[in-house]
Each structure stands twice: as structure tokens, then as C-alpha cells.
C-alpha atoms as a PDB file:
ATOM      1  CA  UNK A   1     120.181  85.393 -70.501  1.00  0.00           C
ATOM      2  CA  UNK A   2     123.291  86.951 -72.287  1.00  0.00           C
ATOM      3  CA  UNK A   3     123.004  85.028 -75.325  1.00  0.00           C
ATOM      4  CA  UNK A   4     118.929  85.535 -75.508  1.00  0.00           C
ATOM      5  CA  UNK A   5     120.062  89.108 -75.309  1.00  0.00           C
ATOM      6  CA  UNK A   6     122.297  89.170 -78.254  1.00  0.00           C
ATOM      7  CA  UNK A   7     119.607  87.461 -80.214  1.00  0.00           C
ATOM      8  CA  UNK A   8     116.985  89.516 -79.384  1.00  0.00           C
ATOM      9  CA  UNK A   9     119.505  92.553 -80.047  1.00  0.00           C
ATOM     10  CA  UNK A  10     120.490  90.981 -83.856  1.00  0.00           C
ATOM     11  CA  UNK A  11     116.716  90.577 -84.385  1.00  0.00           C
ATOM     12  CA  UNK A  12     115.432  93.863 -83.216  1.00  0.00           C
ATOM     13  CA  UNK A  13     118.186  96.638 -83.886  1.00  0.00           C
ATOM     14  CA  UNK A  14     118.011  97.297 -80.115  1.00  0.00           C
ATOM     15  CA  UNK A  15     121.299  97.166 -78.176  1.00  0.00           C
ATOM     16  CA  UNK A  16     122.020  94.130 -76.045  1.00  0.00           C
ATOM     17  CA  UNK A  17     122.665  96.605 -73.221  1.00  0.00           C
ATOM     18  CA  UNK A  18     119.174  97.958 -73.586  1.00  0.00           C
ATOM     19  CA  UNK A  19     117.168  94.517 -74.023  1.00  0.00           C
ATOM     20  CA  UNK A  20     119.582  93.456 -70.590  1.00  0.00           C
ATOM     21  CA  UNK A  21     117.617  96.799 -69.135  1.00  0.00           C
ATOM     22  CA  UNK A  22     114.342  95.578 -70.064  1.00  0.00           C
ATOM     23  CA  UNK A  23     114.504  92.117 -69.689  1.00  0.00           C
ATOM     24  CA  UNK A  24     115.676  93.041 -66.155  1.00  0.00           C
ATOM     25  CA  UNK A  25     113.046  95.130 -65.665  1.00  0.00           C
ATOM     26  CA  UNK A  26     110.698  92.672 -67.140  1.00  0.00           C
ATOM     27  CA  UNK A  27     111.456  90.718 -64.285  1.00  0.00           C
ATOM     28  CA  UNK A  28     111.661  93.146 -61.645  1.00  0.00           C
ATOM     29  CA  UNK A  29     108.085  93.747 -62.245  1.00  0.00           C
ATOM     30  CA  UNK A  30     107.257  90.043 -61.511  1.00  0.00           C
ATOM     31  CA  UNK A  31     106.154  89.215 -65.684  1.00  0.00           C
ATOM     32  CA  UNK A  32     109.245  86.783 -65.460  1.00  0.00           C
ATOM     33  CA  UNK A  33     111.260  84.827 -63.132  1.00  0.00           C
ATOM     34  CA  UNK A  34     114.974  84.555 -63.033  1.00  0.00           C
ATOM     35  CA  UNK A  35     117.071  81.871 -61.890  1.00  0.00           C
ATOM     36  CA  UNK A  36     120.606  81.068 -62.560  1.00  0.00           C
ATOM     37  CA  UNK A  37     120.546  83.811 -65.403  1.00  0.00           C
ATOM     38  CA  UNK A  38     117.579  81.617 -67.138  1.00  0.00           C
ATOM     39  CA  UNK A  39     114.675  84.193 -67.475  1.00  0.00           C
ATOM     40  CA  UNK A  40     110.963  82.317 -67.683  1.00  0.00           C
ATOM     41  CA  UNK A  41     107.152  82.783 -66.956  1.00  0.00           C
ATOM     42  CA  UNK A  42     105.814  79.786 -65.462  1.00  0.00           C
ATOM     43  CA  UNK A  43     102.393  82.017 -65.409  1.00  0.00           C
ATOM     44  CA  UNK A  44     102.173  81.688 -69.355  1.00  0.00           C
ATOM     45  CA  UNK A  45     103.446  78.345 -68.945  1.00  0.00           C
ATOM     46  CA  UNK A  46     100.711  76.889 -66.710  1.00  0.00           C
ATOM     47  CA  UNK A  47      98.301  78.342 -69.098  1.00  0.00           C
ATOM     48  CA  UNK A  48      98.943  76.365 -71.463  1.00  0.00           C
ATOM     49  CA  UNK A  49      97.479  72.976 -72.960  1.00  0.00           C
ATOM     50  CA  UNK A  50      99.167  69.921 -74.254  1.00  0.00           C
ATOM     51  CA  UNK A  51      96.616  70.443 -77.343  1.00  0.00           C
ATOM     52  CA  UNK A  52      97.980  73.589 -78.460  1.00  0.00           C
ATOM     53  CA  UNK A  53     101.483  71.615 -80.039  1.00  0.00           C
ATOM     54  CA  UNK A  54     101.792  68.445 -81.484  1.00  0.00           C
ATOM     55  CA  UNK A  55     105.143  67.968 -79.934  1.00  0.00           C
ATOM     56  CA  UNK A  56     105.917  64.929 -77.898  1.00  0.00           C
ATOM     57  CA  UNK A  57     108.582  67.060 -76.322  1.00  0.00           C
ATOM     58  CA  UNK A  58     106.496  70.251 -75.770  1.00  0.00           C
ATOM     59  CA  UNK A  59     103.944  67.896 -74.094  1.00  0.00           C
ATOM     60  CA  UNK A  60     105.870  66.440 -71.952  1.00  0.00           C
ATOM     61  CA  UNK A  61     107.391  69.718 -70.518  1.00  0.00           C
ATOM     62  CA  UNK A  62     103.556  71.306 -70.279  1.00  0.00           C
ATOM     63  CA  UNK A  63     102.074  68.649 -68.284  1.00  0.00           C
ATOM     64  CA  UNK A  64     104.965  68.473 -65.811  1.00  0.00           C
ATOM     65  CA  UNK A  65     104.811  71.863 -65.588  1.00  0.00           C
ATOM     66  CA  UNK A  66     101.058  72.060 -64.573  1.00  0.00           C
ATOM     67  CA  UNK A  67     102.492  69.236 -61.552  1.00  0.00           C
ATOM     68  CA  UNK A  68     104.939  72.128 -60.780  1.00  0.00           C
ATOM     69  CA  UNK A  69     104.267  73.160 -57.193  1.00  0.00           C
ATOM     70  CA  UNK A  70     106.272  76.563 -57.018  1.00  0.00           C
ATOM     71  CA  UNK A  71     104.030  79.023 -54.715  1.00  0.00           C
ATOM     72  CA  UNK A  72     105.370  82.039 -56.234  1.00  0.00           C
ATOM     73  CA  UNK A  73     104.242  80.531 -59.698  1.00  0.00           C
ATOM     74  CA  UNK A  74     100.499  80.575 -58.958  1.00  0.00           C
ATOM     75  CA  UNK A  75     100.732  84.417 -58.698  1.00  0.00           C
ATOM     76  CA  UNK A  76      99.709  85.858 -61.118  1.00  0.00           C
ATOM     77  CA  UNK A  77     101.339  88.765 -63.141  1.00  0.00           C
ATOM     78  CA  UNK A  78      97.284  89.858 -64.189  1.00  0.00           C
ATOM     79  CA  UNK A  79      97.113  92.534 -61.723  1.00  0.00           C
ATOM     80  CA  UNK A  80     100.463  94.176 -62.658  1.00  0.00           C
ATOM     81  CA  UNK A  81      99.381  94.529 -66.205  1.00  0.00           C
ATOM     82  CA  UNK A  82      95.916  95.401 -65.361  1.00  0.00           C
ATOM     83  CA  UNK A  83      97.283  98.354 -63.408  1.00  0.00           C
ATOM     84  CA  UNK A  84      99.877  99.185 -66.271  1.00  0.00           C
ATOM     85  CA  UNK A  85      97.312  99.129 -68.819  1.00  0.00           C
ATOM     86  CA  UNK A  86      94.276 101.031 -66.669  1.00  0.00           C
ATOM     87  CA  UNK A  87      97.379 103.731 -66.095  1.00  0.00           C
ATOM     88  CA  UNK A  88      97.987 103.999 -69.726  1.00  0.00           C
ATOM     89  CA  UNK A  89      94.090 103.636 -70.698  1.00  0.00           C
ATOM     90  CA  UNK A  90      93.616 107.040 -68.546  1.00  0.00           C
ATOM     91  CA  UNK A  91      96.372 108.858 -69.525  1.00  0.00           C
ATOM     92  CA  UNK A  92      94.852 108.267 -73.581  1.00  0.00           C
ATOM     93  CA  UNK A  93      91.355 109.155 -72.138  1.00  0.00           C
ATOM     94  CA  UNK A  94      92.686 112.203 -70.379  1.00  0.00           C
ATOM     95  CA  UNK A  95      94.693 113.412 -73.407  1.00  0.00           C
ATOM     96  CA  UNK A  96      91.823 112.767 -75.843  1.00  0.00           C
ATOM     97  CA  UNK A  97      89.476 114.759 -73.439  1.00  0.00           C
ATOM     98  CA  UNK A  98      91.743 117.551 -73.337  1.00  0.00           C
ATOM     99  CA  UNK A  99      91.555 117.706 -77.137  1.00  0.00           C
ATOM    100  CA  UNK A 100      87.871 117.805 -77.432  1.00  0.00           C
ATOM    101  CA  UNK A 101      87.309 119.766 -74.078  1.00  0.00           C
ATOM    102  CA  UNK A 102      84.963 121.980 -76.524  1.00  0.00           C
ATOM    103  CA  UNK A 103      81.799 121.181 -77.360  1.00  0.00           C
ATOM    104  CA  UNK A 104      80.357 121.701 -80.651  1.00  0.00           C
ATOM    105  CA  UNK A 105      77.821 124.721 -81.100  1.00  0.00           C
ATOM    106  CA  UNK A 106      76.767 126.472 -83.903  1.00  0.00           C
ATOM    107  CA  UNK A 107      77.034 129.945 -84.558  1.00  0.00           C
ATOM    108  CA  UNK A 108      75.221 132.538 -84.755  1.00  0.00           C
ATOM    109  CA  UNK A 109      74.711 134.645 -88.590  1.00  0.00           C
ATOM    110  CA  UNK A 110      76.703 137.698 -86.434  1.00  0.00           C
ATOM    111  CA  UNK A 111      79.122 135.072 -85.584  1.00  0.00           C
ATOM    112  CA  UNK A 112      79.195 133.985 -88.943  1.00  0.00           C
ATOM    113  CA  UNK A 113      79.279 137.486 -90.600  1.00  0.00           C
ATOM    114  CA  UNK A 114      82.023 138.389 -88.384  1.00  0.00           C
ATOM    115  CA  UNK A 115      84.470 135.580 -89.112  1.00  0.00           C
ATOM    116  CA  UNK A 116      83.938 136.417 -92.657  1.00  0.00           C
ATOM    117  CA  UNK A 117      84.842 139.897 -92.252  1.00  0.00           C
ATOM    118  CA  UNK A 118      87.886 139.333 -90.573  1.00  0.00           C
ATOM    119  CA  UNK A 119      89.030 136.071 -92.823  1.00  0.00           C
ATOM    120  CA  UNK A 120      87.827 138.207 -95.853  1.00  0.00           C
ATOM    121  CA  UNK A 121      85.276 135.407 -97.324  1.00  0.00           C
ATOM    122  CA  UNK A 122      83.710 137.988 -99.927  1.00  0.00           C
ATOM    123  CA  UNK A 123      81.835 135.166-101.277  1.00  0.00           C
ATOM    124  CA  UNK A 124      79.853 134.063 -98.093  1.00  0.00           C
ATOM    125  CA  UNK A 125      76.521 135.019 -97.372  1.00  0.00           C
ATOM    126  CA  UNK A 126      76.435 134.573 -93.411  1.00  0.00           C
ATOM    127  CA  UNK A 127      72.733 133.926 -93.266  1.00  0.00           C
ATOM    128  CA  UNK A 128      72.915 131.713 -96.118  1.00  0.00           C
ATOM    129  CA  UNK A 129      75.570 129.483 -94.367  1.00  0.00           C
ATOM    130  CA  UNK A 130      74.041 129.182 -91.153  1.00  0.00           C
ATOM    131  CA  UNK A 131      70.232 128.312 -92.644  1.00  0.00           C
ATOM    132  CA  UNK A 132      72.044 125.853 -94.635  1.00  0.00           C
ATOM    133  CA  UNK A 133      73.784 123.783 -91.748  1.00  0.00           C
ATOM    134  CA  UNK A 134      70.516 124.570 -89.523  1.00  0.00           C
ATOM    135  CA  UNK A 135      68.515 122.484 -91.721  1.00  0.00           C
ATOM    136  CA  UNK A 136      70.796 119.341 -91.366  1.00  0.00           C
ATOM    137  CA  UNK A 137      71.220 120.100 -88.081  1.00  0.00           C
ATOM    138  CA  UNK A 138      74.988 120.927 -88.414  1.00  0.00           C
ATOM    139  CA  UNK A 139      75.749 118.158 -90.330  1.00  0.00           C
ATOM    140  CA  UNK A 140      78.224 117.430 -92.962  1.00  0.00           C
ATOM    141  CA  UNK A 141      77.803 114.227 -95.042  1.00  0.00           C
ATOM    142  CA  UNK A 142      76.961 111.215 -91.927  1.00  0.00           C
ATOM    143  CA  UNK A 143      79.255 113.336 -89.777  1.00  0.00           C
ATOM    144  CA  UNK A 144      78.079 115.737 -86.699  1.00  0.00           C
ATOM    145  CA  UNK A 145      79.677 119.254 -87.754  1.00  0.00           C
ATOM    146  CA  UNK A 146      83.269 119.752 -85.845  1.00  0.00           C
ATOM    147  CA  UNK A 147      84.182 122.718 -86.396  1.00  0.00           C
ATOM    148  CA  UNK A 148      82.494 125.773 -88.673  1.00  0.00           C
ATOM    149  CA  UNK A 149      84.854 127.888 -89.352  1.00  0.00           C
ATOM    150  CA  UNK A 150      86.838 125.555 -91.433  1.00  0.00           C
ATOM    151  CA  UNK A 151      83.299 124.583 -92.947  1.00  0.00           C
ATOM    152  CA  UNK A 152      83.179 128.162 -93.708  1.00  0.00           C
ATOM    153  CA  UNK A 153      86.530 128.524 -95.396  1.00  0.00           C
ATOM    154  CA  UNK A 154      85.139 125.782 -97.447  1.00  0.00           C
ATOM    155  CA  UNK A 155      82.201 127.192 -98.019  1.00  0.00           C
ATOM    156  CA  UNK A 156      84.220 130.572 -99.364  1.00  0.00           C
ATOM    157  CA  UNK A 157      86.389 128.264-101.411  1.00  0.00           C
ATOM    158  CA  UNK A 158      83.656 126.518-103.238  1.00  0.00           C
ATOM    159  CA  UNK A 159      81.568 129.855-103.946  1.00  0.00           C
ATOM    160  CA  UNK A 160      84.736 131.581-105.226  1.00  0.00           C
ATOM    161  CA  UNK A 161      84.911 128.745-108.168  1.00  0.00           C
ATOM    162  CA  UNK A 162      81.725 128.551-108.616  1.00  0.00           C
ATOM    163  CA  UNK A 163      81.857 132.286-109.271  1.00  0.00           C
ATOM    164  CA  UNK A 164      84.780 132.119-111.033  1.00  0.00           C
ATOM    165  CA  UNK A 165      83.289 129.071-113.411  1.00  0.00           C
ATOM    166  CA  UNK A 166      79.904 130.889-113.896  1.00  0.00           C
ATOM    167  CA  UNK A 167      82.256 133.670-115.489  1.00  0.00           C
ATOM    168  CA  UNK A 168      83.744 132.281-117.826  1.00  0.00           C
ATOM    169  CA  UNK A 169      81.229 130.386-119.232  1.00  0.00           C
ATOM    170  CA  UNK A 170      79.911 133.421-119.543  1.00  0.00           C
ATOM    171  CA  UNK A 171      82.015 134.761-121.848  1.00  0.00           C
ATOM    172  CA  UNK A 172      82.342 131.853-123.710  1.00  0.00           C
ATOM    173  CA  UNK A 173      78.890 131.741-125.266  1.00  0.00           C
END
């Protein structure tokens, strides 16, 4: 186990005292059995077939290992990682939830007017934005509308060039 440690350590960047930790805990969670400082899993072992190597040697050690009578072996580790994994599954679910506890509605021309008034878009009409987005039904490209109010600053931005562009070529002709 020592010297699989210092391998794993060269090969990783991770200290041997830290892959000791985990490999430790590795097996304190039942994913591998130690014995005599020789860490295996007999559970990945068992499942798998003399086909997958061409290997005299590796053939050999997988069919007496599916003869291999330990009871302990025929556990398996499933549960534990189906429990790890449904823990870490929710927690991703719960966090993602949290970040789209709002759901999307679109705003009213006051609403509108408003936010342009206090972000001082002078080159917003309110109604126009909101009849706009109404008839796609508050979408944007393929894309169900997320959030307006940056639509809006966008909106503002694009006007303003357009403005801008109209100008000029205005007094270039």
C-alpha cells in the first residue's frame, strides 16, 4: 500500500500522506478491501470477463477469482455509491433550484418605463419594447426570455448606435 501510495503521489501531485487518507478512507467505506497492507476490490474483480484481456495471465487470475468464495466479496459496494451519488445529485438539484427560484414573467410597459427611468435608457420606448417581446412571446432567438432587464439594456444599447449611425450618415451626404 505504501509504495502504491508513492506512485499514485509522483503521478498525481497529491501528497503520499493525503492519497494514504483516501485510500484509507476508500476502504473504510467498503469500495476496497485491505489485507496485509494489499488494498483490492474483488467487487470489480468478479465483474469481470476473461474476454475483456487477451492475457493468459489475466485469465487465469479472473476465472479463479469468479471460484473465489469470500462472503464479504459478494457485497456489493452499489448501494454505498448509489447513496453518495443520490446525496450529491440533490445537493446540485437543490443549488440549481435556488438559482432559478424565480420564474420568468414579463413586465408590464409601467414596469418597463420605470426601469428605464431609473437606468436612464433615453433611447427606449417602453411600449415599444414590451409589444415587441409580446409578439414572440418573450422570446429571444430559440431561447425563452430570462431575464428583461438585461434585454432592455440591450435594447438601449442597440438604439443608441443606431441613433448614433443614422447621424452621421446624415451629415455625410
Amino acid at each position: 500500500m505504501e509504495h502504491d501510495a508513492e506512485i499514485i503521489s509522483h503521478d498525481t501531485g497529491i501528497s503520499v500522506t493525503k492519497v494514504n487518507e483516501m485510500m484509507a478512507f476508500m476502504v473504510d467505506l467498503k469500495l476496497f478491501e485491505s489485507d496485509l497492507g494489499i488494498i483490492t476490490c474483488l467487487k470489480i474483480a468478479k465483474r469481470l470477463d476473461s474476454s475483456m484481456t487477451s492475457n493468459p495471465d489475466m485469465r487465469k487470475l479472473i476465472s479463479r477469482l469468479k471460484d473465489f468464495g469470500d462472503e464479504d466479496s459478494h457485497k456489493s459496494h452499489d448501494p454505498i455509491m448509489t447513496e453518495s451519488c443520490k446525496i450529491r445529485l440533490d445537493k446540485n438539484r437543490l443549488e440549481k433550484k435556488g438559482a432559478k427560484s424565480k420564474r420568468f414573467v414579463p413586465p408590464s410597459v409601467e414596469e418597463v418605463a420605470e426601469k428605464c427611468k431609473k437606468e436612464g435608457y433615453l433611447f427606449v420606448d417602453p411600449e415599444d419594447f414590451v409589444n415587441f417581446y409580446t409578439s414572440k412571446n418573450w422570446y429571444v432567438g430559440k431561447s425563452k426570455m430570462v431575464s428583461w432587464p438585461h434585454s432592455l439594456g440591450n435594447w438601449n444599447s442597440r438604439e443608441k448606435k443606431r441613433q448614433r449611425n443614422r447621424g452621421q450618415s446624415e451629415y455625410m451626404v
